[in-house]
N, C-alpha and C. Protein backbone atom coordinates (compact mmCIF):
# COMPACT_ATOMS: atom_id res chain seq x y z
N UNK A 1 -25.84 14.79 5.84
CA UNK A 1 -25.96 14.46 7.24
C UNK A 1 -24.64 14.78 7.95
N UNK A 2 -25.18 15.53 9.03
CA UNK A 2 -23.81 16.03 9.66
C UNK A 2 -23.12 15.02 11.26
N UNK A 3 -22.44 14.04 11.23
CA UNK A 3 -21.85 14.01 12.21
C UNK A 3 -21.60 14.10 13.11
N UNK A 4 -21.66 14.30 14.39
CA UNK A 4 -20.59 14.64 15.72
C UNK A 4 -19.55 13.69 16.18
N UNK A 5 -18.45 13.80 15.56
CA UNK A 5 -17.32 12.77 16.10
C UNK A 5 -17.16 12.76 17.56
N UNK A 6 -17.70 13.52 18.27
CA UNK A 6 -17.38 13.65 19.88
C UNK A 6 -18.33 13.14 20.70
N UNK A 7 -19.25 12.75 20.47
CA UNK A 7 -20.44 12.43 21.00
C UNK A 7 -20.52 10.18 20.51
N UNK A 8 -21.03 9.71 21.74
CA UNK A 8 -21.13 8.41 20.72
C UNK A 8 -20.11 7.12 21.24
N UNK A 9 -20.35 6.42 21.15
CA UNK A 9 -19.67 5.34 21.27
C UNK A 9 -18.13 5.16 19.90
N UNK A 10 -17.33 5.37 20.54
CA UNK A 10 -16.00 5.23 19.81
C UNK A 10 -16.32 3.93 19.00
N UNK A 11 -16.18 3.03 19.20
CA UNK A 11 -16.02 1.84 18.19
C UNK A 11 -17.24 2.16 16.86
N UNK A 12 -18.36 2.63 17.32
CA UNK A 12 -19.33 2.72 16.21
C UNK A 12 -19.38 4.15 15.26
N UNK A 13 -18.39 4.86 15.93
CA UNK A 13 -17.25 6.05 15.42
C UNK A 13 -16.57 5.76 14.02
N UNK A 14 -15.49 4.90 14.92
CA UNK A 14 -14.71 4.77 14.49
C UNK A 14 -14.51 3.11 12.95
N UNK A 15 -15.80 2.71 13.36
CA UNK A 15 -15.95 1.48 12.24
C UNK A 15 -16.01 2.40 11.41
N UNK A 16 -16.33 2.67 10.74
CA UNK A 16 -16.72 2.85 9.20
C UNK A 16 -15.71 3.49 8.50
N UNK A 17 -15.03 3.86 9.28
CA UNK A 17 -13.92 4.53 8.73
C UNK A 17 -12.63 3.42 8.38
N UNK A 18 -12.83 2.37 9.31
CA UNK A 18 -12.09 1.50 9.32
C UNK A 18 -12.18 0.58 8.25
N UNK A 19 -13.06 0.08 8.38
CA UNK A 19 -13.38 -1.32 7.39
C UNK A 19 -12.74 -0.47 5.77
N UNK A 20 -13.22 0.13 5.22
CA UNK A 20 -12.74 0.41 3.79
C UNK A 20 -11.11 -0.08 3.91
N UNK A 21 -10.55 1.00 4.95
CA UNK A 21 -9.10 0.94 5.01
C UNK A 21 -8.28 -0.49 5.17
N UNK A 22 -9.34 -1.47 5.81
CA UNK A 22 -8.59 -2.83 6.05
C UNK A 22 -9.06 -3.46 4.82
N UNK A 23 -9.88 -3.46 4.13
CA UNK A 23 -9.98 -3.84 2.73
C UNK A 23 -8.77 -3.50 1.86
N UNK A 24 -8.84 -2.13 1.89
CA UNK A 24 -8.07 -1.96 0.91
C UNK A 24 -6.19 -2.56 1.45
N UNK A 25 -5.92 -2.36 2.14
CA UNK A 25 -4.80 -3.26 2.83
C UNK A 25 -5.08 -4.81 2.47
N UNK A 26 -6.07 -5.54 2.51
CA UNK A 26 -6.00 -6.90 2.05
C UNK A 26 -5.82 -7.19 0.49
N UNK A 27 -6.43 -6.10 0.07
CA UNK A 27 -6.54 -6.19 -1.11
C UNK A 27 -5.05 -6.34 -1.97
N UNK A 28 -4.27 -4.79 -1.25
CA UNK A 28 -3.11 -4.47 -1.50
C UNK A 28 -1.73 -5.72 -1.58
N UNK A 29 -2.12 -6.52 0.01
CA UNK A 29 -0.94 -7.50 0.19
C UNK A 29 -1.13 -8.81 -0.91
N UNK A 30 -2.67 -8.84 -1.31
CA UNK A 30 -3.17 -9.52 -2.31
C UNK A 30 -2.21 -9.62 -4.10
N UNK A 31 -2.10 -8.15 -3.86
CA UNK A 31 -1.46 -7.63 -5.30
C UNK A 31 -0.05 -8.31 -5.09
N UNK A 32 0.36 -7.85 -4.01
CA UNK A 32 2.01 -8.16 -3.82
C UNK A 32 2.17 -9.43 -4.11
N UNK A 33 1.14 -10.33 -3.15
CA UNK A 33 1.84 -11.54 -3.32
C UNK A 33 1.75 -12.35 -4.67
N UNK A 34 0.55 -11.68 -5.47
CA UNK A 34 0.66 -12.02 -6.37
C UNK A 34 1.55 -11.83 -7.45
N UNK A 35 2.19 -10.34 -7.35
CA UNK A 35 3.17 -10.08 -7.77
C UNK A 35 4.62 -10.74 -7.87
N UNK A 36 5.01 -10.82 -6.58
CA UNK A 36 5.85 -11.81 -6.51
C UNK A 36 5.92 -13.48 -6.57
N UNK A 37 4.64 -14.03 -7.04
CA UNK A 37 4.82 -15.09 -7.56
C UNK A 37 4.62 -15.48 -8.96
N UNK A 38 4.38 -14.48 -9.65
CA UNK A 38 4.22 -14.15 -11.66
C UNK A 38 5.87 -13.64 -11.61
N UNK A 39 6.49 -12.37 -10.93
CA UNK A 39 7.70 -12.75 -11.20
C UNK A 39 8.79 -13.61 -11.32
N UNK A 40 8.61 -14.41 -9.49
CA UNK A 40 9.70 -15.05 -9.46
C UNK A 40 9.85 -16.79 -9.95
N UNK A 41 8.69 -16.64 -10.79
CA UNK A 41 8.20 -17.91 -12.06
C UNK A 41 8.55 -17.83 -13.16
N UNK A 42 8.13 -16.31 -13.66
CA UNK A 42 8.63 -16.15 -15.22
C UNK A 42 10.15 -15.39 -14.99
N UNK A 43 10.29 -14.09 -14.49
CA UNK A 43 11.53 -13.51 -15.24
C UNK A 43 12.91 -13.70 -14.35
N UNK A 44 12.69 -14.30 -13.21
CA UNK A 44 13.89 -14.84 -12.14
C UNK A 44 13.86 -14.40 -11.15
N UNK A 45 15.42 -14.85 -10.36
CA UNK A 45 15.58 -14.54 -8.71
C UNK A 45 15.73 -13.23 -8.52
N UNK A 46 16.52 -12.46 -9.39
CA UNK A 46 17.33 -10.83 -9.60
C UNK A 46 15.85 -9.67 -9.70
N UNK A 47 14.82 -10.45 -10.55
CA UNK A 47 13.55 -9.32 -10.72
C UNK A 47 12.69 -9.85 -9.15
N UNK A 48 12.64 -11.12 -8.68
CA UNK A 48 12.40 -11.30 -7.26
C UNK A 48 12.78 -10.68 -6.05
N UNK A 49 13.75 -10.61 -6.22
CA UNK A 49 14.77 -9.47 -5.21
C UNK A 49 14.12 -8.03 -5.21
N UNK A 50 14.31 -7.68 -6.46
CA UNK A 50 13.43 -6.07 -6.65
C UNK A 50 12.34 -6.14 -5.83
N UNK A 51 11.59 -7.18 -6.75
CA UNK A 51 9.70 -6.94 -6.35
C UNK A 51 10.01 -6.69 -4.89
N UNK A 52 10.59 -7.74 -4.11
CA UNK A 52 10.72 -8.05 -2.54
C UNK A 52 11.19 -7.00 -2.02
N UNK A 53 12.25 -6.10 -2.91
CA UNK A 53 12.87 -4.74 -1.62
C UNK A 53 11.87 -3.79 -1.82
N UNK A 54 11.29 -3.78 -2.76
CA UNK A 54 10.49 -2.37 -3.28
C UNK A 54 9.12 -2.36 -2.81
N UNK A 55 8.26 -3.74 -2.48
CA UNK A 55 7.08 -4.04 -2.22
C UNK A 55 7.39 -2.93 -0.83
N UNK A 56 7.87 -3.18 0.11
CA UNK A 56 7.64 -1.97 1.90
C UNK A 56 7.34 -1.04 1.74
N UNK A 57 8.73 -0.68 0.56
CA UNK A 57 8.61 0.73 0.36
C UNK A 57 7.08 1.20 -0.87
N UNK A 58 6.87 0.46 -1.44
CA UNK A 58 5.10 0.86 -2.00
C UNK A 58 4.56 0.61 -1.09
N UNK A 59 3.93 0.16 -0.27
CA UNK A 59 3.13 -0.18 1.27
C UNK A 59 3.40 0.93 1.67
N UNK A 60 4.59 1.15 2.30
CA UNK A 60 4.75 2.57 2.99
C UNK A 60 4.59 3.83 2.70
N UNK A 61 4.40 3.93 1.33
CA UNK A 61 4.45 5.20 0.58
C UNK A 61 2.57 5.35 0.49
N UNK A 62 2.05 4.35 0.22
CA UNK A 62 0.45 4.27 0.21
C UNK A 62 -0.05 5.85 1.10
N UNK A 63 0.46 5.90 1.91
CA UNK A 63 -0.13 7.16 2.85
C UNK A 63 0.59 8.81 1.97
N UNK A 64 1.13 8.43 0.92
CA UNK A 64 1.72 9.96 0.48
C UNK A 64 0.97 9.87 -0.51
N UNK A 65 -0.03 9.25 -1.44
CA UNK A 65 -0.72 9.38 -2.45
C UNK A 65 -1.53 10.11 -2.62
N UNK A 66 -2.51 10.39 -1.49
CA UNK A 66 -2.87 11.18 -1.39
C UNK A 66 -2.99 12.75 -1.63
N UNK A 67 -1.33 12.50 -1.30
CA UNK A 67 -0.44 14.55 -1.27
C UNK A 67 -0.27 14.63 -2.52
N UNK A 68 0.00 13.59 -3.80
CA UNK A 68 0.52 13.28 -4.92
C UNK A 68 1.81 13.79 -4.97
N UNK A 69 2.79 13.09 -3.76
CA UNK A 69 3.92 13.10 -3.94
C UNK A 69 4.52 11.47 -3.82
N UNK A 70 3.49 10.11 -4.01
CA UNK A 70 4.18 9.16 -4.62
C UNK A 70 5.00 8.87 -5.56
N UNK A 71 4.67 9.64 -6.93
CA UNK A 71 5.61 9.45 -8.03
C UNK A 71 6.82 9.98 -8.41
N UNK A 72 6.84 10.79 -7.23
CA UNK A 72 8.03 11.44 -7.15
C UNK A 72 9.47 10.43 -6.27
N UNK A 73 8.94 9.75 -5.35
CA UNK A 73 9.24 9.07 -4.54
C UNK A 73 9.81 8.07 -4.75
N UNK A 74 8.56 7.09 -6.31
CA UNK A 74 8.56 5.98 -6.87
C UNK A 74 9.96 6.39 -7.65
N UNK A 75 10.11 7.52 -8.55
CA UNK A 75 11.37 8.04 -9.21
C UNK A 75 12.39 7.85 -8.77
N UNK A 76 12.74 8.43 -7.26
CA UNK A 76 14.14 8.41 -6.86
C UNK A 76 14.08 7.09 -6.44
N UNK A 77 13.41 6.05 -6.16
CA UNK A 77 13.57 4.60 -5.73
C UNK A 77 14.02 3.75 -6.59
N UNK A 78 13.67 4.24 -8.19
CA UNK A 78 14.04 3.26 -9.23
C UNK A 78 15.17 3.75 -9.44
N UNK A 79 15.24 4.86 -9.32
CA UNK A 79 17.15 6.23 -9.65
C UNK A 79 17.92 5.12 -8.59
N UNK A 80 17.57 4.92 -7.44
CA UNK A 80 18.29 4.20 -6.18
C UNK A 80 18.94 2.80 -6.95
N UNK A 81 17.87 2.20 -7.36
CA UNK A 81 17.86 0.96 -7.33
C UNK A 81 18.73 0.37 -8.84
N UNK A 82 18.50 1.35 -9.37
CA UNK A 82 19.71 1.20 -10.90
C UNK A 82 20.56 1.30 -10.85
């Protein structure tokens, strides 16, 4: 089934495209926070700190995964951070 993005009521456009994407964003901040509360329980404040500077920068990088130039990214961040 083919489409016309130009034709149509924008919001009923533009839902479906949306909803996945805000899922997966809830889902995501889901991970984090869970993340940072298994760390900063078991292995300390110093691996807390990490999770906490590095969590933006995975959020922010989410949009380069695509290109599959995250892991390249993820590399020089841990190179940074050592």
């Amino acid at each position: 089934m083919v489409r016309n993005m130009t034709e149509g009521d924008p919001l009923k456009l533009i839902l479906p495209f949306m909803v996945p994407l805000l899922i997966g964003n809830v889902f995501q901040q889901l991970y984090n926070i869970a993340d940072i509360i298994i760390v900063g329980r078991t292995i300390g404040v110093n691996a807390l700190a990490a999770v906490g500077a590095t969590a933006p920068l995975l959020m922010g990088s989410r949009w380069l995964r695509a290109s599959g130039t995250a892991p390249v990214i993820l590399t020089v961040c841990a190179a940074v951070w050592r």
